[in-house]
N, C-alpha and C. Protein backbone atom coordinates (compact mmCIF):
# COMPACT_ATOMS: atom_id res chain seq x y z
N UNK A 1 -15.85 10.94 10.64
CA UNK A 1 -15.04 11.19 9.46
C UNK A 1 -15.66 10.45 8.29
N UNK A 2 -15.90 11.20 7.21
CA UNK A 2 -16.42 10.73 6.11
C UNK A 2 -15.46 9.58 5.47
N UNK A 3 -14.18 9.74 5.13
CA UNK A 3 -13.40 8.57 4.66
C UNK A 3 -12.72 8.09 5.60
N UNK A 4 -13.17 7.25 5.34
CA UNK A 4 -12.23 5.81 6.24
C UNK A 4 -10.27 5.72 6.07
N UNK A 5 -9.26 5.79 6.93
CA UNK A 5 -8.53 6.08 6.37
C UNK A 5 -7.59 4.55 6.55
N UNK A 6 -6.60 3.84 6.03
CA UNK A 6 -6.19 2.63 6.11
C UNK A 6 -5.45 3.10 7.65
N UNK A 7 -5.43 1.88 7.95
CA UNK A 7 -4.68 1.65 9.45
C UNK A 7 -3.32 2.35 9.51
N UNK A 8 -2.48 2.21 8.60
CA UNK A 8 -1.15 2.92 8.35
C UNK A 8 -1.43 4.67 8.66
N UNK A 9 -2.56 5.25 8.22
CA UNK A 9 -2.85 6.57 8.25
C UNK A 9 -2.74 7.21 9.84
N UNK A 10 -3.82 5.32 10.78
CA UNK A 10 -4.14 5.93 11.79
C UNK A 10 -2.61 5.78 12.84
N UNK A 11 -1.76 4.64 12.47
CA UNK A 11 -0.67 4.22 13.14
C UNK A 11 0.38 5.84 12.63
N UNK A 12 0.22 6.29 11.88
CA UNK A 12 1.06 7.62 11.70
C UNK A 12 0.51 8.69 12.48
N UNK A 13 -0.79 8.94 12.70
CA UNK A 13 -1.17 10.00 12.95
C UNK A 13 -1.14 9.39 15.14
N UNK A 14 -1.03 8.82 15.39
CA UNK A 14 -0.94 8.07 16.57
C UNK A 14 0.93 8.40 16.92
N UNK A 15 1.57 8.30 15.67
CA UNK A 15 3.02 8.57 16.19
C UNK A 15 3.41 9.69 16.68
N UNK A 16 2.30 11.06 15.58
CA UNK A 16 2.53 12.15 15.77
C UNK A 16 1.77 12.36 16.90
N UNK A 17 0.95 11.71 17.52
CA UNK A 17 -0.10 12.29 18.93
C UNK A 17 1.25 12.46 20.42
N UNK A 18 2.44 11.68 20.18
CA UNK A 18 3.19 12.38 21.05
C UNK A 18 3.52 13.84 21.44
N UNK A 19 3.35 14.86 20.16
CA UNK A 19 3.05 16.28 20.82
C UNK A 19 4.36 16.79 20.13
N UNK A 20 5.72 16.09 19.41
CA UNK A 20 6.72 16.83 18.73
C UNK A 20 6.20 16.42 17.01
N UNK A 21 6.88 17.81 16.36
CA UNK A 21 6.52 17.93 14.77
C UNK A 21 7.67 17.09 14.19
N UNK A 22 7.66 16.47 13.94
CA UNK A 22 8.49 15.41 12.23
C UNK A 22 8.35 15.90 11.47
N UNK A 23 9.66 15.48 11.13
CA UNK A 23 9.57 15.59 9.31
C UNK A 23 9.23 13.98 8.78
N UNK A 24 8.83 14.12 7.88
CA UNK A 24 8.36 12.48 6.90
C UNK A 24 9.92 11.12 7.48
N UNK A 25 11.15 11.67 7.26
CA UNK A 25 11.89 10.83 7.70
C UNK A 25 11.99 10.64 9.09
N UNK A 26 11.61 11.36 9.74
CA UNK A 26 11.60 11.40 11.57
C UNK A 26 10.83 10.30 11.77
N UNK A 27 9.45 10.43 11.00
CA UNK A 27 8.32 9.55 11.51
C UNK A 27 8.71 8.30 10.94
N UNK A 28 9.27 7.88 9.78
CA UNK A 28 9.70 6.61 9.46
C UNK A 28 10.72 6.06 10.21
N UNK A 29 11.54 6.68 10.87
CA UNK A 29 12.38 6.24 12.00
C UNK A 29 11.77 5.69 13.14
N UNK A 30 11.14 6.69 13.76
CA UNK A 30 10.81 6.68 14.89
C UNK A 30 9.38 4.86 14.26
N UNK A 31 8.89 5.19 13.43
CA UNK A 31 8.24 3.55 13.08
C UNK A 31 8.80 2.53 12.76
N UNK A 32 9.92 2.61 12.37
CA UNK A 32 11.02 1.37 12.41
C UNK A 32 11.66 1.47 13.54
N UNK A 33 11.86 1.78 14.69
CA UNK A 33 12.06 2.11 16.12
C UNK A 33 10.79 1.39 17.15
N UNK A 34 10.12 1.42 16.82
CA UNK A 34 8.90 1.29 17.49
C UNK A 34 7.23 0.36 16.43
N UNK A 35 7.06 0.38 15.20
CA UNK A 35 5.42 -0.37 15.00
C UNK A 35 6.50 -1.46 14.25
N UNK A 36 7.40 -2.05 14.19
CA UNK A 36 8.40 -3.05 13.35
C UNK A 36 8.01 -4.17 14.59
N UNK A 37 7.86 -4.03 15.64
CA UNK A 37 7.97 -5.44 16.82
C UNK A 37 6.38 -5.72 16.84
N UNK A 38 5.57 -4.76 16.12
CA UNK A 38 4.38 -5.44 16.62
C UNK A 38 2.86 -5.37 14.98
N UNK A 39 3.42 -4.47 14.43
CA UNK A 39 2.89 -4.34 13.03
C UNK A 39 3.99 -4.01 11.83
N UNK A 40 3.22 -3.66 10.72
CA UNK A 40 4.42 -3.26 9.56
C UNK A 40 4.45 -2.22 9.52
N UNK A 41 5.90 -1.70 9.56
CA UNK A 41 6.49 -0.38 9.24
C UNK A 41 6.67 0.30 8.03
N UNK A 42 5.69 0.87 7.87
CA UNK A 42 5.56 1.81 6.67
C UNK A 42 7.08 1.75 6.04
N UNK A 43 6.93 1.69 4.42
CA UNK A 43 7.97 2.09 3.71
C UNK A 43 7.78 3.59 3.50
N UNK A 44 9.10 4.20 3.22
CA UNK A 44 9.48 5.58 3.09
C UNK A 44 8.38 6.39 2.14
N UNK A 45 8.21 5.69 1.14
CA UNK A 45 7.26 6.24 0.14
C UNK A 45 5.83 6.49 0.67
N UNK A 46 5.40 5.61 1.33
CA UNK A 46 4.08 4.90 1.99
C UNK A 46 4.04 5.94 3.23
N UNK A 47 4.94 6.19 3.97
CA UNK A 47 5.16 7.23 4.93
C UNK A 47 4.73 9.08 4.05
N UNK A 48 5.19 9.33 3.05
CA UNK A 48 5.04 10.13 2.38
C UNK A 48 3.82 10.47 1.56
N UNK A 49 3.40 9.52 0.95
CA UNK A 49 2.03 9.41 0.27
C UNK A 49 1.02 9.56 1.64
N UNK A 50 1.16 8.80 2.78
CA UNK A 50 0.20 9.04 3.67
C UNK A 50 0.17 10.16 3.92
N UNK A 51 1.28 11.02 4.40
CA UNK A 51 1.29 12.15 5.04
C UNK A 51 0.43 13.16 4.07
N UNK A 52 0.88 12.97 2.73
CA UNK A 52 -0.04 14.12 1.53
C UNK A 52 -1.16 13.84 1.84
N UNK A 53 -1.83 12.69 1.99
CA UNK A 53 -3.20 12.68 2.16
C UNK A 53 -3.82 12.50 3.65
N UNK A 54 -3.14 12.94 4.65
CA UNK A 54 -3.45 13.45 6.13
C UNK A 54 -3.98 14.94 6.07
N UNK A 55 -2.43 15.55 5.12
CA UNK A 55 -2.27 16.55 5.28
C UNK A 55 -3.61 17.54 4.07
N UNK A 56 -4.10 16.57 2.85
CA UNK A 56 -5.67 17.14 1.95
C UNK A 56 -6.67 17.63 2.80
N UNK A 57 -6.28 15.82 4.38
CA UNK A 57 -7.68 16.01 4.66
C UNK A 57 -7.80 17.27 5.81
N UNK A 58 -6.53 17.49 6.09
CA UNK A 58 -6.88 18.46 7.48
C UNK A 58 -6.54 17.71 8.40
N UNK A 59 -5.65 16.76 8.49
CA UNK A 59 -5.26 15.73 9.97
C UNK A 59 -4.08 16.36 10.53
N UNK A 60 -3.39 16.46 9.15
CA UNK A 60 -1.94 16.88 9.94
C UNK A 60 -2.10 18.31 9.42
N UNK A 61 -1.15 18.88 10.01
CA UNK A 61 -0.31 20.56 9.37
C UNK A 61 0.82 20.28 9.29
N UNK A 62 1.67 20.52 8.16
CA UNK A 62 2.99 20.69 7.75
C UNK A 62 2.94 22.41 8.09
N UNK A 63 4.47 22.26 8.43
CA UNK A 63 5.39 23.47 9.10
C UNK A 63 6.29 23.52 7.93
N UNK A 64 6.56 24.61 7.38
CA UNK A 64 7.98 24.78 6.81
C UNK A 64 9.17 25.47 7.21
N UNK A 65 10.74 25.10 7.55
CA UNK A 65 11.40 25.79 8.83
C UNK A 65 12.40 26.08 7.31
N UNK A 66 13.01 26.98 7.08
CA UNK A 66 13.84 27.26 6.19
C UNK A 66 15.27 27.75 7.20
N UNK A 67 16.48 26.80 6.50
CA UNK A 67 17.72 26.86 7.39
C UNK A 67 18.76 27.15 6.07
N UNK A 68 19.45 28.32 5.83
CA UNK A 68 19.93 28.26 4.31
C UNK A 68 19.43 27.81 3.42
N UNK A 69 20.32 26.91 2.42
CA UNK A 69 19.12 26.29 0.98
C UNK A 69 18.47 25.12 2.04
N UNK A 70 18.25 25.35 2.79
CA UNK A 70 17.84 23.64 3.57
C UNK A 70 16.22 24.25 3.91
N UNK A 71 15.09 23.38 3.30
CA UNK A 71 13.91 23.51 3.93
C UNK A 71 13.37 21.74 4.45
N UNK A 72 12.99 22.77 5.60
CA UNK A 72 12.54 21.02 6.43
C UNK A 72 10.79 21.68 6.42
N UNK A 73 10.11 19.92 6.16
CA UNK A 73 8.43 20.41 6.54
C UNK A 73 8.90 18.81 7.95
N UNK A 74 7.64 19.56 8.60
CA UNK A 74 7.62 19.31 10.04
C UNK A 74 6.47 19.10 10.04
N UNK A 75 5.51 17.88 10.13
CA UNK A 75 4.24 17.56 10.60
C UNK A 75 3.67 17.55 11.54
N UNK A 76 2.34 18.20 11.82
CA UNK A 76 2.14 17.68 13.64
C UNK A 76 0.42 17.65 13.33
N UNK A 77 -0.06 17.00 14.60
CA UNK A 77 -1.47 16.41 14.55
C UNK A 77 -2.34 17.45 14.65
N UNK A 78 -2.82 17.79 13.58
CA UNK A 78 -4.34 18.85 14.28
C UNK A 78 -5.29 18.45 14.99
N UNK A 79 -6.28 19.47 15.54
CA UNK A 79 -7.43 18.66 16.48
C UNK A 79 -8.44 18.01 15.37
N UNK A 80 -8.73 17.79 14.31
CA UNK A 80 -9.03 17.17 13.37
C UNK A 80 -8.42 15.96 13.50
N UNK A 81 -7.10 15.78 13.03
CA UNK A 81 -6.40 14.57 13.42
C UNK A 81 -6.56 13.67 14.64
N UNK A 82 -6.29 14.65 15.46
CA UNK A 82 -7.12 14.08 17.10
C UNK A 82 -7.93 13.49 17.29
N UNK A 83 -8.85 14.43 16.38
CA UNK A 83 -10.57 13.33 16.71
C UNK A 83 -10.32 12.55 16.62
N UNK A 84 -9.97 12.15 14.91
CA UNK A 84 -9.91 11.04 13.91
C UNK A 84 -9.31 10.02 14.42
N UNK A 85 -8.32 10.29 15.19
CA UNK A 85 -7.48 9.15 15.62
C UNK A 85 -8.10 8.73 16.79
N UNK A 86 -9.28 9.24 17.87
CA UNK A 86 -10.01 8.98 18.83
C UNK A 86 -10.94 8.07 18.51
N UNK A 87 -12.02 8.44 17.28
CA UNK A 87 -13.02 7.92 17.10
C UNK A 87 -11.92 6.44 16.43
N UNK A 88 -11.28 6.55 15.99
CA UNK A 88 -10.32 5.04 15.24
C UNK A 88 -10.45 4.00 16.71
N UNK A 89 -9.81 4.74 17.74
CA UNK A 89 -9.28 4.15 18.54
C UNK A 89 -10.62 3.52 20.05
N UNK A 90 -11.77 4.22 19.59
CA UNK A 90 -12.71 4.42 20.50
C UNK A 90 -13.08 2.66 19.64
N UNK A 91 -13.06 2.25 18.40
CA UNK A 91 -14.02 1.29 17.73
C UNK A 91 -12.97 0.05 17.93
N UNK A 92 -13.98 -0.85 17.96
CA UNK A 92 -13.35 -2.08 18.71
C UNK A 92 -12.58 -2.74 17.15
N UNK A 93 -11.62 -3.49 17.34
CA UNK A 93 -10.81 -3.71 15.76
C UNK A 93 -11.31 -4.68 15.36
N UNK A 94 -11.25 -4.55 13.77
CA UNK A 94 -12.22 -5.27 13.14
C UNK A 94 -12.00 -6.64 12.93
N UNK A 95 -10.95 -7.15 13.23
CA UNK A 95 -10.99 -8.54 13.35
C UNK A 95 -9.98 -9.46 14.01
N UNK A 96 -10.29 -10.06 14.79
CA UNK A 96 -8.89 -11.16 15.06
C UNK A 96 -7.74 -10.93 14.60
N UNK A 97 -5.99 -10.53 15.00
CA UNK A 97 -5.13 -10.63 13.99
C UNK A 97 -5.16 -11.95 13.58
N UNK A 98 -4.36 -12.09 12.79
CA UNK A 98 -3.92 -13.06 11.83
C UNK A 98 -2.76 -13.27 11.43
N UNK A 99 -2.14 -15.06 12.59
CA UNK A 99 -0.51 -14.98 12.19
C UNK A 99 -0.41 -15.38 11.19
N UNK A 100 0.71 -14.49 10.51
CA UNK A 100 1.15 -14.85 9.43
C UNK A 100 2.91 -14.93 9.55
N UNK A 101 3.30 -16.16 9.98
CA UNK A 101 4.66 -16.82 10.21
C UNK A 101 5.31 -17.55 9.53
N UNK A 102 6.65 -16.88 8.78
CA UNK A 102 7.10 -17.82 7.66
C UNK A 102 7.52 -18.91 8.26
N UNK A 103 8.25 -18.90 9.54
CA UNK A 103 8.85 -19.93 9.62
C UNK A 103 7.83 -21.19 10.43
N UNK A 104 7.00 -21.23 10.93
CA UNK A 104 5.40 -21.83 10.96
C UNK A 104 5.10 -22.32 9.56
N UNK A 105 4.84 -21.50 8.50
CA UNK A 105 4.52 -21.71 7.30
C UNK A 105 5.56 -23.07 6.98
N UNK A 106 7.04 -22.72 6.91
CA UNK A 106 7.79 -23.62 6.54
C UNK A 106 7.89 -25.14 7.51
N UNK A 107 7.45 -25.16 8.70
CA UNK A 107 7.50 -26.29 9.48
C UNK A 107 6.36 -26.83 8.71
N UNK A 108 4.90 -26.13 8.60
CA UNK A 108 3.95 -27.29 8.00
C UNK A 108 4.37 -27.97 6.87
N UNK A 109 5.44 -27.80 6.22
CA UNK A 109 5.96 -28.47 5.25
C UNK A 109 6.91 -29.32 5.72
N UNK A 110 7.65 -29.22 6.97
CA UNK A 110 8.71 -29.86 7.03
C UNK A 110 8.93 -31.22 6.61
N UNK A 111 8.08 -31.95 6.24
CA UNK A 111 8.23 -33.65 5.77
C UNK A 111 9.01 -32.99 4.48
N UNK A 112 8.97 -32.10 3.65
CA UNK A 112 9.36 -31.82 2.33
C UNK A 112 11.14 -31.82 2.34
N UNK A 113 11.76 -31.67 3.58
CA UNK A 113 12.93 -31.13 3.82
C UNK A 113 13.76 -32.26 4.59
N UNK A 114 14.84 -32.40 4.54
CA UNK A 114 15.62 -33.14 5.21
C UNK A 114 15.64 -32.81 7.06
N UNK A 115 15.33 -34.06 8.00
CA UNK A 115 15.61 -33.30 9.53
C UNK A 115 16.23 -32.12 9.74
N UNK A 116 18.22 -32.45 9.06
CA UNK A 116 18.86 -31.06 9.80
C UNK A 116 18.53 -29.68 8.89
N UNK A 117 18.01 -29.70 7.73
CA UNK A 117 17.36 -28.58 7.48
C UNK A 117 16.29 -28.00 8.62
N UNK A 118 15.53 -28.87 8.84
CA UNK A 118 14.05 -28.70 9.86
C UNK A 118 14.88 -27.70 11.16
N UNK A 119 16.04 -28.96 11.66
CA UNK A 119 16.13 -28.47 13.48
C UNK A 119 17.28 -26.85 12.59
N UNK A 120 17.98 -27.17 11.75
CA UNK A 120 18.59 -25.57 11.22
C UNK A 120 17.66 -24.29 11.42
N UNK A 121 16.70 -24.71 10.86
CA UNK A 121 15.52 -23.28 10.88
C UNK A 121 15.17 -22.72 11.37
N UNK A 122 15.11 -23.60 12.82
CA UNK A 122 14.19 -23.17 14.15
C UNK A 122 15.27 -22.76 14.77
N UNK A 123 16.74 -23.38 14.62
CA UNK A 123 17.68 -22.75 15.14
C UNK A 123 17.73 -21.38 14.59
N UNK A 124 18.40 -21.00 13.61
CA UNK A 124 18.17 -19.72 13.21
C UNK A 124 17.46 -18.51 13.67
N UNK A 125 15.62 -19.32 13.49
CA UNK A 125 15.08 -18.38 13.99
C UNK A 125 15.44 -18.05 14.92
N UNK A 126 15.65 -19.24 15.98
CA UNK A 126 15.78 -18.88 17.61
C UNK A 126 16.78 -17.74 18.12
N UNK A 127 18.31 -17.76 16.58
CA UNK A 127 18.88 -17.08 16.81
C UNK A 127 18.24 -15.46 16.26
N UNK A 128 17.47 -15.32 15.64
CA UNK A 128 16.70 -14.15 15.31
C UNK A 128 15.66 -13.27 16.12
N UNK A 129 15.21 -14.60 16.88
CA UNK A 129 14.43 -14.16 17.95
C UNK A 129 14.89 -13.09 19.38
N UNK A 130 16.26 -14.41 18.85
CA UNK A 130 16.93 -13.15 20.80
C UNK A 130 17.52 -11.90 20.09
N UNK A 131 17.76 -12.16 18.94
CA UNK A 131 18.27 -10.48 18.35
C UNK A 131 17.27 -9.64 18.71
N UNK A 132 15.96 -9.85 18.28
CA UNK A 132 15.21 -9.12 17.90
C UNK A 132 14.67 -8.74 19.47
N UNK A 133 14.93 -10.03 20.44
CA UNK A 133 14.11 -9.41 21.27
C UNK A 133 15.06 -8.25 22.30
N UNK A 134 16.53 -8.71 22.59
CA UNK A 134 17.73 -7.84 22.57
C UNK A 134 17.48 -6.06 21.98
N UNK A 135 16.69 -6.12 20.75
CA UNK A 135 16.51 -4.98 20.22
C UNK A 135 15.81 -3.58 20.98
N UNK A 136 14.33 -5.09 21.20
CA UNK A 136 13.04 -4.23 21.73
C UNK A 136 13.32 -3.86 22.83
N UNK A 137 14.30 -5.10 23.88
CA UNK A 137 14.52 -4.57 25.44
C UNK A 137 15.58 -3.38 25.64
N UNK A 138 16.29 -3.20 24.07
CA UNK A 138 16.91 -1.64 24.23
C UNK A 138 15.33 -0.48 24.38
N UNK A 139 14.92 -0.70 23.69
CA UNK A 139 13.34 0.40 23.50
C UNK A 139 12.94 0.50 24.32
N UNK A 140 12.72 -0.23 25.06
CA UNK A 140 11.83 -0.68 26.23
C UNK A 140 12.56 -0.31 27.76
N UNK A 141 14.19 -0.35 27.72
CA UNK A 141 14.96 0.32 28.50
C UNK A 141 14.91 2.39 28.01
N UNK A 142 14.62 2.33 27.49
CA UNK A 142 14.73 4.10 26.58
C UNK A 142 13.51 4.39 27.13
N UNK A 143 12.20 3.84 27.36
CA UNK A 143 11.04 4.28 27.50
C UNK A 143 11.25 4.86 28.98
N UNK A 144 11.66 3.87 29.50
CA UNK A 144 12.20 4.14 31.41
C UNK A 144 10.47 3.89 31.70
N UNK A 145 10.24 4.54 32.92
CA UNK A 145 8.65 4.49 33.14
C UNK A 145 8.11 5.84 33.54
N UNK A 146 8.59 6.40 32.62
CA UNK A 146 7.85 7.82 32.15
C UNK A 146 6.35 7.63 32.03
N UNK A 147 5.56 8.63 32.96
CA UNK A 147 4.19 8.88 32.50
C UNK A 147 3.95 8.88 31.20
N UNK A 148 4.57 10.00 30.30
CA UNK A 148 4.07 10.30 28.81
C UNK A 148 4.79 9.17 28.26
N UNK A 149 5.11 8.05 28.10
CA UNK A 149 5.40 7.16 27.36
C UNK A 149 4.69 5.28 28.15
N UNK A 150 3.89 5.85 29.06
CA UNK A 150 3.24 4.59 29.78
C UNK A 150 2.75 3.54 28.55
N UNK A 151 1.92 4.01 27.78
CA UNK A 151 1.54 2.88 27.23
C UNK A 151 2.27 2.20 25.75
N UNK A 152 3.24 3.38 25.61
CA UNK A 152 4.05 2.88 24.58
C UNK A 152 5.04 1.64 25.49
N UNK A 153 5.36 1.96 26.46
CA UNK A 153 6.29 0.97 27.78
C UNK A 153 5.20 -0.55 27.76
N UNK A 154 4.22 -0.29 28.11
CA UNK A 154 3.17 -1.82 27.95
C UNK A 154 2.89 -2.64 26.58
N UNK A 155 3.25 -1.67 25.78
CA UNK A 155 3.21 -2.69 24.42
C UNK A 155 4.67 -3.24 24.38
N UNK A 156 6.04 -2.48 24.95
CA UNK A 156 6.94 -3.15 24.85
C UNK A 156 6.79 -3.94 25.46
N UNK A 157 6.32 -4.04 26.91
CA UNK A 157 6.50 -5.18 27.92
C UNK A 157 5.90 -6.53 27.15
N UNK A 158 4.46 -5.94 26.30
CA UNK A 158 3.49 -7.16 25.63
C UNK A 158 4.66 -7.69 25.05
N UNK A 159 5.43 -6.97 24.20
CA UNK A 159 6.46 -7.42 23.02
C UNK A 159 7.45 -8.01 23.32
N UNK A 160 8.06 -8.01 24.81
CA UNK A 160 9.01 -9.04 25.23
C UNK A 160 8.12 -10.33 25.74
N UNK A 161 7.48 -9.96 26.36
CA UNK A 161 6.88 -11.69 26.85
C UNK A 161 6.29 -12.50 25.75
N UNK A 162 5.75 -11.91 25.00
CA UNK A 162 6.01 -12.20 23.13
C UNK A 162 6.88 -13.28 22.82
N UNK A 163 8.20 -12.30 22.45
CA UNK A 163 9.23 -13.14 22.29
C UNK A 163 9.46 -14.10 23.41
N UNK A 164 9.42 -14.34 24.55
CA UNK A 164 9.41 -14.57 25.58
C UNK A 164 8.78 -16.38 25.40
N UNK A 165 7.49 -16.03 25.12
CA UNK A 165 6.55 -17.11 25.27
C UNK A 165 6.97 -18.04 23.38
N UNK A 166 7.57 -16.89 22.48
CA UNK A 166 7.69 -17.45 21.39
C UNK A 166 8.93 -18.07 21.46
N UNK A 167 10.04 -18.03 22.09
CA UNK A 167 11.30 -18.73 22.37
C UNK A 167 10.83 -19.87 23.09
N UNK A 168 10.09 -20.15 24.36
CA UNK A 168 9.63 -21.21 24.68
C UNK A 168 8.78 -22.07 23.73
N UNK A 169 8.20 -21.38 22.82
CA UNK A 169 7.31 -22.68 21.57
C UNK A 169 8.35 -23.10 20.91
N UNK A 170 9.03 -22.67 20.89
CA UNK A 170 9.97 -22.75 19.43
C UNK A 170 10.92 -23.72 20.05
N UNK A 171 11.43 -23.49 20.91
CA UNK A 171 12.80 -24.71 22.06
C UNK A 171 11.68 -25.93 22.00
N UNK A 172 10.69 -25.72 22.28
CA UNK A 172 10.29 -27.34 22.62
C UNK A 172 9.58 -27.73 21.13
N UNK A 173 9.46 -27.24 20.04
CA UNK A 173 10.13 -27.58 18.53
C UNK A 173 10.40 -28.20 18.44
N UNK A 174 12.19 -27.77 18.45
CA UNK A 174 13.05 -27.86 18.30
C UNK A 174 13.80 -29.26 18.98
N UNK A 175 13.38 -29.10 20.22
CA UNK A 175 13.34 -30.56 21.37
C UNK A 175 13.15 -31.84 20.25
N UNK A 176 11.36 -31.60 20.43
CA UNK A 176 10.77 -32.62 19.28
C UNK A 176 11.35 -33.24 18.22
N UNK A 177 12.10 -31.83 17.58
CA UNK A 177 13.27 -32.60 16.35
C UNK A 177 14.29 -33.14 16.70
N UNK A 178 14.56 -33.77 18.08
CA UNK A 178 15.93 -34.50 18.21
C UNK A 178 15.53 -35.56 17.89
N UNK A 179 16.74 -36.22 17.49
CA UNK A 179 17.15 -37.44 17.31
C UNK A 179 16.14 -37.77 15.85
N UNK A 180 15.66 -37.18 15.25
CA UNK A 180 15.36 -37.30 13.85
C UNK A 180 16.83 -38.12 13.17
């Protein structure tokens, strides 16, 4: 592929490789459902602007289904798209992620803050953490262990022991801040 397309392009065109057509709001669901636990979830606009320029290059095909005054466009992956998203996925990624953790961010400061601010934070998070991870183990119960959803099921599994291993850093924190 002559242009390089941003990662968001290839994480959309990867949503649509499941084999059903979306509409622009389907696919922003279904990515706040699913790339929110492990990357960023396209905003609505960002979902839309990508799709126009999937759809210049020949990645996707829009469908138009007309239901009374109601027209829905329906995206789905061409074998163009296919490639594209093969050869993406064939190249090794270009670099290390890179955490970027507010509430990490805010502990390296913690001398700046009073103790029960400090042990508050980590509490919080901690309480954010089991939400969130509560969330994913709904997803992750929905996947079941369906063949056609195998490896979407292993990134959840990555994504609970995640939280998993990140509730254990965070408790012994939190430990540390007693008796401040």
């Amino acid at each position: 592929m002559s242009q390089e397309l941003a990662t968001t392009s290839y994480a959309l065109l990867g949503l649509l490789a499941f084999g059903d057509g979306l509409t622009g709001y389907e696919l922003k669901q279904r990515a706040d459902n699913t790339l929110r636990f492990y990357w960023v979830s396209p905003a609505m606009s960002q979902v839309y602007t990508e799709l126009t320029r999937l759809e210049q290059l020949a990645l996707v095909k829009m469908n138009t289904e007309r239901r009374g005054l109601r027209t829905t466009r329906r995206y789905h992956l061409t074998d163009a798209g296919s490639t594209a998203l093969r050869e993406w996925l064939a190249r090794p990624p270009a670099e290390f992620p890179i955490l970027k953790h507010p509430v990490a961010l805010r502990l390296l400061m913690g001398h700046l803050i009073d103790p029960g601010m400090r042990r508050s934070m980590l509490d919080a998070y901690l309480q954010s953490l089991a939400q969130r991870r509560i969330e994913l183990q709904a997803v992750r119960d929905s996947l079941g262990d369906e063949p056609a959803v195998r490896f979407p099921a292993m990134v959840a599994d990555w994504g609970l022991d995640y939280y998993e291993s990140e509730r254990a850093m965070v408790t012994e924190l939190r430990r540390r801040l007693e008796g401040e």
